[in-house]
Protein backbone atom coordinates (compact mmCIF):
# COMPACT_ATOMS: atom_id res chain seq x y z
CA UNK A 1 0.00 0.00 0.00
CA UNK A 2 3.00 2.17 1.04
CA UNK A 3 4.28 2.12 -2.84
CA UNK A 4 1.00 2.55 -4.36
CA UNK A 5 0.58 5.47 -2.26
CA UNK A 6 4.62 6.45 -2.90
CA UNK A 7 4.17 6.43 -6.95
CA UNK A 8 0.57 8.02 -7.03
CA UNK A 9 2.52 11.07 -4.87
CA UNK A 10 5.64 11.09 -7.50
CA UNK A 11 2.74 10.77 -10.40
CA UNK A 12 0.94 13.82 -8.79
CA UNK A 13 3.97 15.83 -8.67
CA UNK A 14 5.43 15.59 -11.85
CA UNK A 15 2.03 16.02 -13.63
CA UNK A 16 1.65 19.37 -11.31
CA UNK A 17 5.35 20.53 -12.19
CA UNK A 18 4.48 19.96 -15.79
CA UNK A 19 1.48 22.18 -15.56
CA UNK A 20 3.52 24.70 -14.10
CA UNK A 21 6.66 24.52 -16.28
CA UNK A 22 3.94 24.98 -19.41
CA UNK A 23 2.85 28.13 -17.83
CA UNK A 24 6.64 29.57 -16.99
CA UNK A 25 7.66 33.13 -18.70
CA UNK A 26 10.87 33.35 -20.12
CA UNK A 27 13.25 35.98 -20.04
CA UNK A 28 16.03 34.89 -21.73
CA UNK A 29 15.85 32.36 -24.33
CA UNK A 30 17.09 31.22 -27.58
CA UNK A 31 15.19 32.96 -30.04
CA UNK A 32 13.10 36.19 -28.99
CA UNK A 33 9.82 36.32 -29.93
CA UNK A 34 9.17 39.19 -32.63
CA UNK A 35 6.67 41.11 -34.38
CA UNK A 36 5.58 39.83 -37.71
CA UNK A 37 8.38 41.56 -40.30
CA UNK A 38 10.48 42.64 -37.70
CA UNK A 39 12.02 45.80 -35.71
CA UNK A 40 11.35 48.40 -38.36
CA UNK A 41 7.49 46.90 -38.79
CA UNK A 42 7.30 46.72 -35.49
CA UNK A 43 7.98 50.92 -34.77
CA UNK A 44 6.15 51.38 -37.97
CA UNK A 45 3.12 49.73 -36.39
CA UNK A 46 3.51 51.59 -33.38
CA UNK A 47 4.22 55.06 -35.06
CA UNK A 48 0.97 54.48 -37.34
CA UNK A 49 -1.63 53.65 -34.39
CA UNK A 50 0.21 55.91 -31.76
CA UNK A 51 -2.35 58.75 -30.77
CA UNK A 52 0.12 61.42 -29.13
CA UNK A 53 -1.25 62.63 -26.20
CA UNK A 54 -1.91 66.49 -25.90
CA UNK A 55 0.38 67.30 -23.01
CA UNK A 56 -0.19 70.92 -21.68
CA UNK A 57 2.39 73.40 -21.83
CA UNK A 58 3.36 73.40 -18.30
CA UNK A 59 3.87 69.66 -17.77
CA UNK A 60 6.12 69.56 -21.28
CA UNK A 61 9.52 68.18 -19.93
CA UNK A 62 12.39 67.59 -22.30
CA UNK A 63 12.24 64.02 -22.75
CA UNK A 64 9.03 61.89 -21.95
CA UNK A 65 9.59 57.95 -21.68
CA UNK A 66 7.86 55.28 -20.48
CA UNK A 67 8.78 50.93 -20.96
CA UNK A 68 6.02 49.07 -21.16
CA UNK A 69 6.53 45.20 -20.60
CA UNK A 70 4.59 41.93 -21.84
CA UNK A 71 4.49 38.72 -22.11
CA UNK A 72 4.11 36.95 -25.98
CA UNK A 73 2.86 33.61 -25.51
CA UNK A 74 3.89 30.21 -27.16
CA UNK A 75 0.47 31.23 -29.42
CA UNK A 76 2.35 34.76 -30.13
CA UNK A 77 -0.84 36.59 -28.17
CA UNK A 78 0.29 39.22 -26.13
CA UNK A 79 -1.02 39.69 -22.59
CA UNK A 80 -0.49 40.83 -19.32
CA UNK A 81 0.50 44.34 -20.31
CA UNK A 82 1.85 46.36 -17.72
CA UNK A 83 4.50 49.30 -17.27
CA UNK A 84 7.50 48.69 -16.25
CA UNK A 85 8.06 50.98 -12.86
CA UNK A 86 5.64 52.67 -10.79
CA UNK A 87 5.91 55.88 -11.82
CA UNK A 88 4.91 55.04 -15.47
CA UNK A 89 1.59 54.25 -15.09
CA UNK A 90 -1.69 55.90 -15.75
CA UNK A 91 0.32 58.27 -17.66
CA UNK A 92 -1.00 59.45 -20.60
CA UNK A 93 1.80 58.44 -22.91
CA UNK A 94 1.55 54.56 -20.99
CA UNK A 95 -1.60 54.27 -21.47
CA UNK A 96 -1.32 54.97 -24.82
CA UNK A 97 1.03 52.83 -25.77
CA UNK A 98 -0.79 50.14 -23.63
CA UNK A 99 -3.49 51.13 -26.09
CA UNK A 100 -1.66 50.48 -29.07
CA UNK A 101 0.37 47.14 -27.75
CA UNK A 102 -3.22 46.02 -27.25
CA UNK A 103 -3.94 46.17 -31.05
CA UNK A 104 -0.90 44.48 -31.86
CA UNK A 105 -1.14 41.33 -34.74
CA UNK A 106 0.14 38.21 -33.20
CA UNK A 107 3.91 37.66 -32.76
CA UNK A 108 6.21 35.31 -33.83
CA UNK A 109 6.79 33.32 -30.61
CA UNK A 110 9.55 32.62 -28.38
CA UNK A 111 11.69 29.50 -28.59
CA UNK A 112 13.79 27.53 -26.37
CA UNK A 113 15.42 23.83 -27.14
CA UNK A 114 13.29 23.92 -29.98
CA UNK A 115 9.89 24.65 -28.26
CA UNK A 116 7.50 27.73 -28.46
CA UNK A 117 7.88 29.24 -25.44
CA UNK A 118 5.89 32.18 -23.21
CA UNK A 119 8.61 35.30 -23.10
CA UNK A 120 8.18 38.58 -21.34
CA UNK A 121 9.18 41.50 -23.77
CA UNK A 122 9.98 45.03 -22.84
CA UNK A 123 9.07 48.25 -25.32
CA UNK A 124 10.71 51.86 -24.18
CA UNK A 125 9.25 54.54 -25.84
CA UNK A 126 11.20 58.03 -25.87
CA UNK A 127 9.36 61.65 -27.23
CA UNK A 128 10.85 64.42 -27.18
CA UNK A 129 7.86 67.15 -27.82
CA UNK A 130 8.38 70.28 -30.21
CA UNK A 131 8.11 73.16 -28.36
């Protein structure tokens, strides 16, 4: 009874370890996911469905920035969206490029040993407004 109950625990366990393994982000892997052409479609996409915020005069600063991290799953969907620090968000230039991210095609996947892969990816955006 003692080994029955021995390899139902090991069976249990591995099963629950492969569950969570499947659901593991990457951030660091073999091949980075990408967006479907590439860098330079990538910022093209983002410079075509960007809708600058108006910013008023008196909260202009040199250079605005913001980094704006995902994940791209092993189905190239993009999810969990989410600045990067604190300070970023609810801004109006995070939220939207949040916006835009959102609208985003899906990406070529992640891979690792061969195997599409969930991968958290990071997008800084710098403006520097015309005065």
């Amino acid at each position: 009874m003692k080994k029955l109950f021995l390899y139902i625990a090991i069976a249990i366990s591995s099963s629950m370890c492969f569950a969570q393994c499947q659901d593991k982000v990457y951030t660091v892997v073999e091949q980075m996911p990408f967006f479907p052409g590439g860098e330079t479609e990538l910022f093209k996409f983002i410079n075509q469905n960007l809708k600058y915020p108006v910013i008023p005069e008196d909260k202009i600063m040199d250079n605005l920035s913001t980094k704006i991290q995902f994940v791209v799953t092993k189905t190239g969907e993009i999810k969990d969206i989410k600045p990067m620090k604190p300070q970023y968000e609810g801004t109006i230039l995070t939220d939207s490029l949040i916006s835009v991210i959102r609208r985003m095609p899906r990406w070529i996947p992640g891979k690792h040993k061969g195997e599409n892969i969930n991968v958290y990816f990071t997008i800084p955006l710098h403006i520097s407004p015309k005065r």
